[in-house]
Protein backbone atom coordinates (compact mmCIF):
# COMPACT_ATOMS: atom_id res chain seq x y z
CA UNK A 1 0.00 0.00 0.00
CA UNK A 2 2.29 2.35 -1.04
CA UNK A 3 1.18 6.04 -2.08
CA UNK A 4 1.54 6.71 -5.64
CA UNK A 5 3.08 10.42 -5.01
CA UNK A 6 2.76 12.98 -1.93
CA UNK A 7 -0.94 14.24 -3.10
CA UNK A 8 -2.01 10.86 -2.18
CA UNK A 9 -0.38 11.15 1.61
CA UNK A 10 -2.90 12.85 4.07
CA UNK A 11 -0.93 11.71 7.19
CA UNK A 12 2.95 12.55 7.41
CA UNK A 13 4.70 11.43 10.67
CA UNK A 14 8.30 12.62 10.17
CA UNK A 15 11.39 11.82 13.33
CA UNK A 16 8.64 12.32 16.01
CA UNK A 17 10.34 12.69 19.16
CA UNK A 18 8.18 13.36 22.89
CA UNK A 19 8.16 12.37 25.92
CA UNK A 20 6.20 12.76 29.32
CA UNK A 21 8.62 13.76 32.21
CA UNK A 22 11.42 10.98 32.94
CA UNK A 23 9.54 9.00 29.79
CA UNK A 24 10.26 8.81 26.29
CA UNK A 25 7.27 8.04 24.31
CA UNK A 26 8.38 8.42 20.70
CA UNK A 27 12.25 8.43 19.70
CA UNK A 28 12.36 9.29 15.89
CA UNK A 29 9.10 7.81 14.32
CA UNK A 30 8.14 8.36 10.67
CA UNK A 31 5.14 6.87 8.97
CA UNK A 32 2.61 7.49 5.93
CA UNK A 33 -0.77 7.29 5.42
CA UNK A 34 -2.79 7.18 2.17
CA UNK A 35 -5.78 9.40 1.34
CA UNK A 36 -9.20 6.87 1.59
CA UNK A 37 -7.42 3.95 3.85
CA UNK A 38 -8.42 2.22 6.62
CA UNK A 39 -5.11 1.60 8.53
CA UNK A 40 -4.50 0.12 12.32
CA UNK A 41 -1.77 1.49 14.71
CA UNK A 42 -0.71 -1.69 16.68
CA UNK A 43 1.27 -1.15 19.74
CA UNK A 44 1.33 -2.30 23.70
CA UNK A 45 -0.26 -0.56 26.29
CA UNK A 46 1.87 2.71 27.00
CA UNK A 47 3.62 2.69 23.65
CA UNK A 48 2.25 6.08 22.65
CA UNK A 49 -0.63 4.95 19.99
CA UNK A 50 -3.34 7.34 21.58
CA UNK A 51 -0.63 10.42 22.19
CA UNK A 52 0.07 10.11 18.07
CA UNK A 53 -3.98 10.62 18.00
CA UNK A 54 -3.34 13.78 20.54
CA UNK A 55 -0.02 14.60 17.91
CA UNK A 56 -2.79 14.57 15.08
CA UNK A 57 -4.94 17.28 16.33
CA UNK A 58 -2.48 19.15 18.24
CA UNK A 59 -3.38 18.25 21.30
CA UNK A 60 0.10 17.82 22.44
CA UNK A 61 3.10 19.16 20.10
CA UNK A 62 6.44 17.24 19.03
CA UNK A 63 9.85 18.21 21.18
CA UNK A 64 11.62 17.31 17.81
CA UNK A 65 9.95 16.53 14.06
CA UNK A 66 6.75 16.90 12.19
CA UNK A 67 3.26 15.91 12.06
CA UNK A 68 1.71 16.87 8.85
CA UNK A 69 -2.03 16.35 7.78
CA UNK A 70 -3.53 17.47 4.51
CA UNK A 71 -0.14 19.08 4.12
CA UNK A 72 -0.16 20.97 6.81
CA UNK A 73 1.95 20.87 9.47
CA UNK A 74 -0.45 21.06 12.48
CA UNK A 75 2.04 22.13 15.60
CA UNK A 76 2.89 25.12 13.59
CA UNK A 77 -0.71 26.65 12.40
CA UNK A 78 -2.34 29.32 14.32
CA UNK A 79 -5.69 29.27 16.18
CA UNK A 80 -7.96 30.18 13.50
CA UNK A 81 -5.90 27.66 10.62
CA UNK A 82 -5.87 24.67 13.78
CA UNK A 83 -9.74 25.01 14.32
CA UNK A 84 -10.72 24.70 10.18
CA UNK A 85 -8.54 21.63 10.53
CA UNK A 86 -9.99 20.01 13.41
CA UNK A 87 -13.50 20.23 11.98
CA UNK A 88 -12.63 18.35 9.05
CA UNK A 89 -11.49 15.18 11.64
CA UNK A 90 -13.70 13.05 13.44
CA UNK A 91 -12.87 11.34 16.88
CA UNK A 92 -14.22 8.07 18.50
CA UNK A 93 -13.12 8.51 22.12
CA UNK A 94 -11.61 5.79 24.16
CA UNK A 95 -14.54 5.27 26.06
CA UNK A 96 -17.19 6.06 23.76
CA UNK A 97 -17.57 9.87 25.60
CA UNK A 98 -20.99 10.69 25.18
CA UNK A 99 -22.21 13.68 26.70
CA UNK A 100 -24.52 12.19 29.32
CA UNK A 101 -27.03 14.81 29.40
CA UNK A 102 -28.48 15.03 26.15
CA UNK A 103 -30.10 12.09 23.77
CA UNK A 104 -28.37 10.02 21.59
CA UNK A 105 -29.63 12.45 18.33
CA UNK A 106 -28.45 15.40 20.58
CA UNK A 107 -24.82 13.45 20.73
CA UNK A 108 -24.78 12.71 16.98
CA UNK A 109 -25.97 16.06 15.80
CA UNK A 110 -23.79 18.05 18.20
CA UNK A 111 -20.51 18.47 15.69
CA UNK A 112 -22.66 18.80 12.91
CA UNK A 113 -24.63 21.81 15.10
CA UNK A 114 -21.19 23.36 15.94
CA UNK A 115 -19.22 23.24 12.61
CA UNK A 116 -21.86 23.98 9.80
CA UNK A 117 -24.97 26.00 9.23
CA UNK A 118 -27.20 23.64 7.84
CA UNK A 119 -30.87 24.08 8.74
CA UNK A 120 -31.86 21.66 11.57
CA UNK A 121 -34.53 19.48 9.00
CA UNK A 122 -30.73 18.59 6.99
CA UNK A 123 -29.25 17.96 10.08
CA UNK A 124 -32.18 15.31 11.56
CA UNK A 125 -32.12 13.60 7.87
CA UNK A 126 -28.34 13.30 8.23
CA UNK A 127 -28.24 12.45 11.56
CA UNK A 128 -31.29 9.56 11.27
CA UNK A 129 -28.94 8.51 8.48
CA UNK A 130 -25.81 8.03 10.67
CA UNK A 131 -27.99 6.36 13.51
CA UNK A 132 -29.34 3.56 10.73
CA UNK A 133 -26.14 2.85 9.03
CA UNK A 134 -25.10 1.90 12.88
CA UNK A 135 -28.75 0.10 13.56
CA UNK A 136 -29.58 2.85 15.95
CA UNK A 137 -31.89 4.71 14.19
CA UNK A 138 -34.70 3.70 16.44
CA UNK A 139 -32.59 4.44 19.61
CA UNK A 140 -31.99 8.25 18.71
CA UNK A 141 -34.14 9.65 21.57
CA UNK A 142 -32.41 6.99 24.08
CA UNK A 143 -30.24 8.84 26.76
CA UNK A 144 -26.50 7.52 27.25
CA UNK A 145 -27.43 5.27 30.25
CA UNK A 146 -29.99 3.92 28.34
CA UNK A 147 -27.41 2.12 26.24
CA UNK A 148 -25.48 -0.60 26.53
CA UNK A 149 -21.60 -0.37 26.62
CA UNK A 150 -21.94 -1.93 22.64
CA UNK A 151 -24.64 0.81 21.61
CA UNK A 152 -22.57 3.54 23.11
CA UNK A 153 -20.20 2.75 21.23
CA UNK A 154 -21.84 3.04 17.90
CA UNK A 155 -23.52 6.31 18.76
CA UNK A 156 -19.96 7.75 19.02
CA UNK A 157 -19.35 5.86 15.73
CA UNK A 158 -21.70 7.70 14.47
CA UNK A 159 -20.58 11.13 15.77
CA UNK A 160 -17.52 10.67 14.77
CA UNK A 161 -18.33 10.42 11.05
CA UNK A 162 -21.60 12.59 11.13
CA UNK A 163 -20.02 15.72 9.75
CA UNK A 164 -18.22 13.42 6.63
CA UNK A 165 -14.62 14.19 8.22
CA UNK A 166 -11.90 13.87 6.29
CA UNK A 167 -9.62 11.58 8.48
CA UNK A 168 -11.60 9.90 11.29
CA UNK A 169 -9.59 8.49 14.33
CA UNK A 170 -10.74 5.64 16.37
CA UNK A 171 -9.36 5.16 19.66
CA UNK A 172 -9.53 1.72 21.19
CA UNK A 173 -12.42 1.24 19.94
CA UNK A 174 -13.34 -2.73 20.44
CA UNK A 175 -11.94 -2.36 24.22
CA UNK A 176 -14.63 -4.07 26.40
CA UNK A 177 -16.75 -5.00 23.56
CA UNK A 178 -18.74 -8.69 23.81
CA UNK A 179 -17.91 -10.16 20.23
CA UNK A 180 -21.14 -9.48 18.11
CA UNK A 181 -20.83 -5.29 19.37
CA UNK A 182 -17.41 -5.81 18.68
CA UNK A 183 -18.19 -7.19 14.89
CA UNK A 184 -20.76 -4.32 14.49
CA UNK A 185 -18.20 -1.55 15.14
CA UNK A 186 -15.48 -3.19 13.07
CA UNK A 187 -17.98 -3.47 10.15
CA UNK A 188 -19.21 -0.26 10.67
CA UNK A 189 -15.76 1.21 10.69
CA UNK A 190 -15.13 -0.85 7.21
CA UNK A 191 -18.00 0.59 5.74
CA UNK A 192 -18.46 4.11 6.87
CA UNK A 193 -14.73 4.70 5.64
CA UNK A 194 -15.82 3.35 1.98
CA UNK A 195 -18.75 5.15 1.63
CA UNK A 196 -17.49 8.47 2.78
CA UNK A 197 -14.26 8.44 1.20
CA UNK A 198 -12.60 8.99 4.60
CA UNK A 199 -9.43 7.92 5.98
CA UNK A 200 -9.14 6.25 8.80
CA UNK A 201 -6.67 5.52 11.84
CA UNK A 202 -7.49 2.89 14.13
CA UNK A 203 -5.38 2.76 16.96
CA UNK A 204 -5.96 -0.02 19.09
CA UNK A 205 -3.98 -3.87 21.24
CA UNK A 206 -6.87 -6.14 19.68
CA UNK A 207 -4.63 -7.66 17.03
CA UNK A 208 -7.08 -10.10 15.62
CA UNK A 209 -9.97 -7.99 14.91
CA UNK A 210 -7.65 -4.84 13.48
CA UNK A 211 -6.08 -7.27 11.27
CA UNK A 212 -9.55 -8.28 9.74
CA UNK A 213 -10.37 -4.94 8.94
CA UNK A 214 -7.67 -2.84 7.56
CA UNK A 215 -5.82 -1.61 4.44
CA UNK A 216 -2.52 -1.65 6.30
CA UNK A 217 -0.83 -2.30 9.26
CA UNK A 218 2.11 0.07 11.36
CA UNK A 219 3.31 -1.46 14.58
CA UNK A 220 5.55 0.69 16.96
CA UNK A 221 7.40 -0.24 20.01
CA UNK A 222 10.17 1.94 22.18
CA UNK A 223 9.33 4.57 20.50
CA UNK A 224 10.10 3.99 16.93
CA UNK A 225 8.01 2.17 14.05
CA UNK A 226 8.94 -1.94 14.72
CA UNK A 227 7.23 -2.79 11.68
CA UNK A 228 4.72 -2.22 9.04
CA UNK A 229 2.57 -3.85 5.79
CA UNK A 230 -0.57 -5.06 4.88
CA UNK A 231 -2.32 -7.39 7.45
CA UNK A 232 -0.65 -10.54 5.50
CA UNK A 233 2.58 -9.13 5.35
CA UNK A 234 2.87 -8.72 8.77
CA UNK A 235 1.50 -11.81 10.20
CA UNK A 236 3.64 -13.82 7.69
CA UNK A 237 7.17 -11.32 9.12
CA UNK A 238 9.76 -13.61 10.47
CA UNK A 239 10.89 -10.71 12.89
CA UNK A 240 11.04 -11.71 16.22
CA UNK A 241 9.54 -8.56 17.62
CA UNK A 242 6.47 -8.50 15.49
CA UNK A 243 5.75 -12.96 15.71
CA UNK A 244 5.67 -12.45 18.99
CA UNK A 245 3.45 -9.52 19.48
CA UNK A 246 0.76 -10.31 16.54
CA UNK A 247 0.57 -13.73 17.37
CA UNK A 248 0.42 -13.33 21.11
CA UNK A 249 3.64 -16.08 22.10
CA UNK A 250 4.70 -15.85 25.51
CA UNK A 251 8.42 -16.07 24.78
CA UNK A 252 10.59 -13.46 22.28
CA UNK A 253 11.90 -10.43 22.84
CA UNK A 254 8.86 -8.32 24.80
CA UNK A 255 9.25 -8.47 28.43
CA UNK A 256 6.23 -9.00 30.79
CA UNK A 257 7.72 -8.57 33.95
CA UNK A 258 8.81 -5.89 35.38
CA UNK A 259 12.32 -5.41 36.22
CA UNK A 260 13.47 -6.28 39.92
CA UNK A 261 15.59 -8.04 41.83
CA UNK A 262 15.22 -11.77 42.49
CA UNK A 263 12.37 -12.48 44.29
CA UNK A 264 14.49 -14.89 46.78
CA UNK A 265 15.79 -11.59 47.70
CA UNK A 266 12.18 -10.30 47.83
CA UNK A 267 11.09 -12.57 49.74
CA UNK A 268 14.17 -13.37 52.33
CA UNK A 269 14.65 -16.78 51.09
């Protein structure tokens, strides 16, 4: 999946270098990603996938490097250029974040509400459309704890694409799912990005589903990019780092303890 020239980029991660105090989170990473793609960021817990999001939308800025989207490099614009930016992304939240005090419609129509000018009868037709292509249409006068942790989640599917952003970002978003919600989001995710013509990042551990449902694949580790390809390529990589984390073995070179001392020491034995 490799771009065909730089008008068909619409992500550009260039020596990204940050870090949270006494921890480096990214140490020179670089990636690509194509205009109209569905493509997974794989990475463990704490390996900086949902700060890149923050990176994105400038949300945090790079100590060293470049982000670039739609050309633009986003640390670098001023309020005004930053906020026409932003309201061409959409955002599914690690936790769904609905605002729990209005309806499910309310939720879906609130970026369209903010952003545009459209007469409320366009906005209910686009938002009833949103709701159905999620199987929610019927649920659009629900509050958010009338829904179930699986229906949440699809109203802030459907949020984040209401407005027909131009790069929608999904963060964790099968975490906690039982297996048909989680099937439901992943197809929706498929779909949505197809019809719309939208790009999409989905940043996320769950190795299997991801796999099943994107264009291509970018793992990172330490900081850097560990490896990338399309969901075949990567699965079928002999590199130690990457057979071990995509195929979930216990031994290779990821570490699940800890460091520490013996525990005979530990433990005065």
């Amino acid at each position: 999946m490799k771009p065909s020239s730089e008008n068909d980029i619409l992500v550009e991660v260039s020596d990204l270098h940050f870090s949270y105090p006494g921890r480096p989170i990214f140490k020179g990473l670089s990636l690509k990603i194509p205009r109209g793609k569905v493509v997974a960021i794989l990475g463990a817990s704490g390996s900086g996938k949902t700060t890149l999001l923050q990176m994105l939308g400038a949300q945090r800025r790079p100590h060293k490097g470049s982000v670039k989207v739609d050309g633009q490099e986003v640390h670098k614009l001023d309020h005004d250029a930053l906020f026409a930016l932003r309201k061409k992304m959409g955002m599914m939240f690690q936790a769904g974040g609905l605002f729990t005090d209005i309806t499910t419609f309310d939720n879906v129509a609130f970026p369209l509400r903010e952003h545009t000018k459209l007469p409320e009868s366009i906005i209910r037709q686009m938002v009833l459309m949103k709701l159905h292509a999620v199987g929610l249409r019927g649920a659009n006068q629900l509050m958010p704890n009338e829904l179930s942790g699986g229906m949440s989640r699809r109203v802030a599917l459907a949020r984040a694409v209401a407005h027909d952003p131009m790069l929608a970002m999904y963060d964790e978003p099968f975490a906690g799912l039982d297996p048909i919600s989680l099937n439901v989001i992943a197809d929706g995710i498929r779909r949505l990005n197809d019809a719309l013509g939208t790009t999409s990042i989905v940043v996320t551990y769950d190795v299997s589903e991801s796999l099943k449902l994107v264009d291509y694949v970018y793992v990172i580790a330490n900081g850097v990019l560990a490896g990338e390809g399309t969901p075949d390529e990567v699965l079928a990589s002999e590199d130690p780092f990457l057979r071990q984390f995509l195929h979930a073995l216990p031994d290779g070179p990821i570490e699940f303890n800890y460091p520490a001392k013996p525990i005979e020491q530990d433990i005065g034995v």
